[in-house]
Protein backbone atom coordinates (compact mmCIF):
# COMPACT_ATOMS: atom_id res chain seq x y z
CA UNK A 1 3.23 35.44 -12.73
CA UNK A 2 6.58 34.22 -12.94
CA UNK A 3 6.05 31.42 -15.38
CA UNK A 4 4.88 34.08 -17.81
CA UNK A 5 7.95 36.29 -17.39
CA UNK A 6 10.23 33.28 -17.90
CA UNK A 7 7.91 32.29 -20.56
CA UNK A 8 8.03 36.33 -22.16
CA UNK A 9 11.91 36.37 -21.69
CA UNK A 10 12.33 33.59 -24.04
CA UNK A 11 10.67 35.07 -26.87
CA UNK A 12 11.43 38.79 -29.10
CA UNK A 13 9.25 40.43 -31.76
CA UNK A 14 10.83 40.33 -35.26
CA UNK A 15 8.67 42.75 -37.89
CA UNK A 16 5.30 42.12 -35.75
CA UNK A 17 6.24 38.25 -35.70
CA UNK A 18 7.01 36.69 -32.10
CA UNK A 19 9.63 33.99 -32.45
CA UNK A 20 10.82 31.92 -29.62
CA UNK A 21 14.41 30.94 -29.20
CA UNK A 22 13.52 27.27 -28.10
CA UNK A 23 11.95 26.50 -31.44
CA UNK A 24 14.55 28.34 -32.95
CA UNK A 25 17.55 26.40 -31.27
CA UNK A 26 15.16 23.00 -32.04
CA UNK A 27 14.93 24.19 -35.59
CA UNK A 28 18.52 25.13 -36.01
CA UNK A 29 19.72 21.75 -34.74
CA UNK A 30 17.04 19.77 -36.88
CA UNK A 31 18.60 21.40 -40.19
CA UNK A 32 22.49 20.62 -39.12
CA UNK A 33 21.66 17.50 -38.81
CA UNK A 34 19.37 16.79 -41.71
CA UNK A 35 22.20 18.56 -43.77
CA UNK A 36 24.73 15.99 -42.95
CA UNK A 37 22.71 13.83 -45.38
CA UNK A 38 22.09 16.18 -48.21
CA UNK A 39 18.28 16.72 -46.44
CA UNK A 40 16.88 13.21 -47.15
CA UNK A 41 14.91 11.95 -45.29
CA UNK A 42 15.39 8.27 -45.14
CA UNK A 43 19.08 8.82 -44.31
CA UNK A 44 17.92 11.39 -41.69
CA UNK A 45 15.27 8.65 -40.12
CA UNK A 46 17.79 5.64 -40.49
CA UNK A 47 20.59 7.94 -38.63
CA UNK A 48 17.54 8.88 -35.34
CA UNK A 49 16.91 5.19 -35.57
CA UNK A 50 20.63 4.26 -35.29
CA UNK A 51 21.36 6.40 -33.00
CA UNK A 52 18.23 5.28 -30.91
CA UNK A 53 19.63 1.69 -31.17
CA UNK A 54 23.10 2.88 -29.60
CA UNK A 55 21.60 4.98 -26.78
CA UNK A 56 20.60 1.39 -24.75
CA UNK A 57 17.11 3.14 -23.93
CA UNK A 58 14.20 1.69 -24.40
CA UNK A 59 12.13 3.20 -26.63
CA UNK A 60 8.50 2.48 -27.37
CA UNK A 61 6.41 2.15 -30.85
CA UNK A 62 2.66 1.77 -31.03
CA UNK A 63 0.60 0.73 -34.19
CA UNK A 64 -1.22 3.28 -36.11
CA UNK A 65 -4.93 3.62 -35.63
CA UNK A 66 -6.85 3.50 -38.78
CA UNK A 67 -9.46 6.45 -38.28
CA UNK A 68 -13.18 5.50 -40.40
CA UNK A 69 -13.64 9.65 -41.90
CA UNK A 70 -17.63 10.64 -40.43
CA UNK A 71 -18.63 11.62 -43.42
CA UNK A 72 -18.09 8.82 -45.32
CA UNK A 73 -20.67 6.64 -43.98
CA UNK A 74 -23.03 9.97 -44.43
CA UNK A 75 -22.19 9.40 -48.16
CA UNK A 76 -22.78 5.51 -48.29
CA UNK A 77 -25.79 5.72 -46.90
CA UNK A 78 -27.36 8.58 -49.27
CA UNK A 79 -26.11 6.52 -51.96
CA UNK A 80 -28.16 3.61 -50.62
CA UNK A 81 -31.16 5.87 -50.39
CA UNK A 82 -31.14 6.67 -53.55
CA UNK A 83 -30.15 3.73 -55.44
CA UNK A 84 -33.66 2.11 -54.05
């Protein structure tokens, strides 16, 4: 019950629309700092990654995982089918 107070007091209705003042804060910080460099990107991602490099921590990567889509094999193999 008092989790969803805390939760309730950190949001307001705007026009039907609710609109939470953490993602706002996040959002207002993301666009100061993306308009230091004229909004592009790669300046925006080398100045995270710099600053990443100067903060000493230890931050941790992992590799992407290539994901096979379902229904392509689905299509392969009615191709096959009918090709015979």
């Amino acid at each position: 019950m008092i989790i969803l107070l805390l939760m309730a007091s950190n949001r307001r209705v705007n026009g039907g629309t609710m609109i939470d003042r953490i993602v706002e804060e996040v959002r207002k910080a993301r666009n100061k700092h993306a308009k230091k460099f004229n909004y592009d990107v790669k300046e925006v991602a080398a100045d995270i990654q710099k600053q990443q490099k100067e903060s000493g921590r230890e931050f941790v990567s992992f590799p992407a995982k290539r994901i096979e889509p379902v229904f392509s094999k689905r299509l392969l193999s009615k191709d096959s089918h009918s090709a015979s």
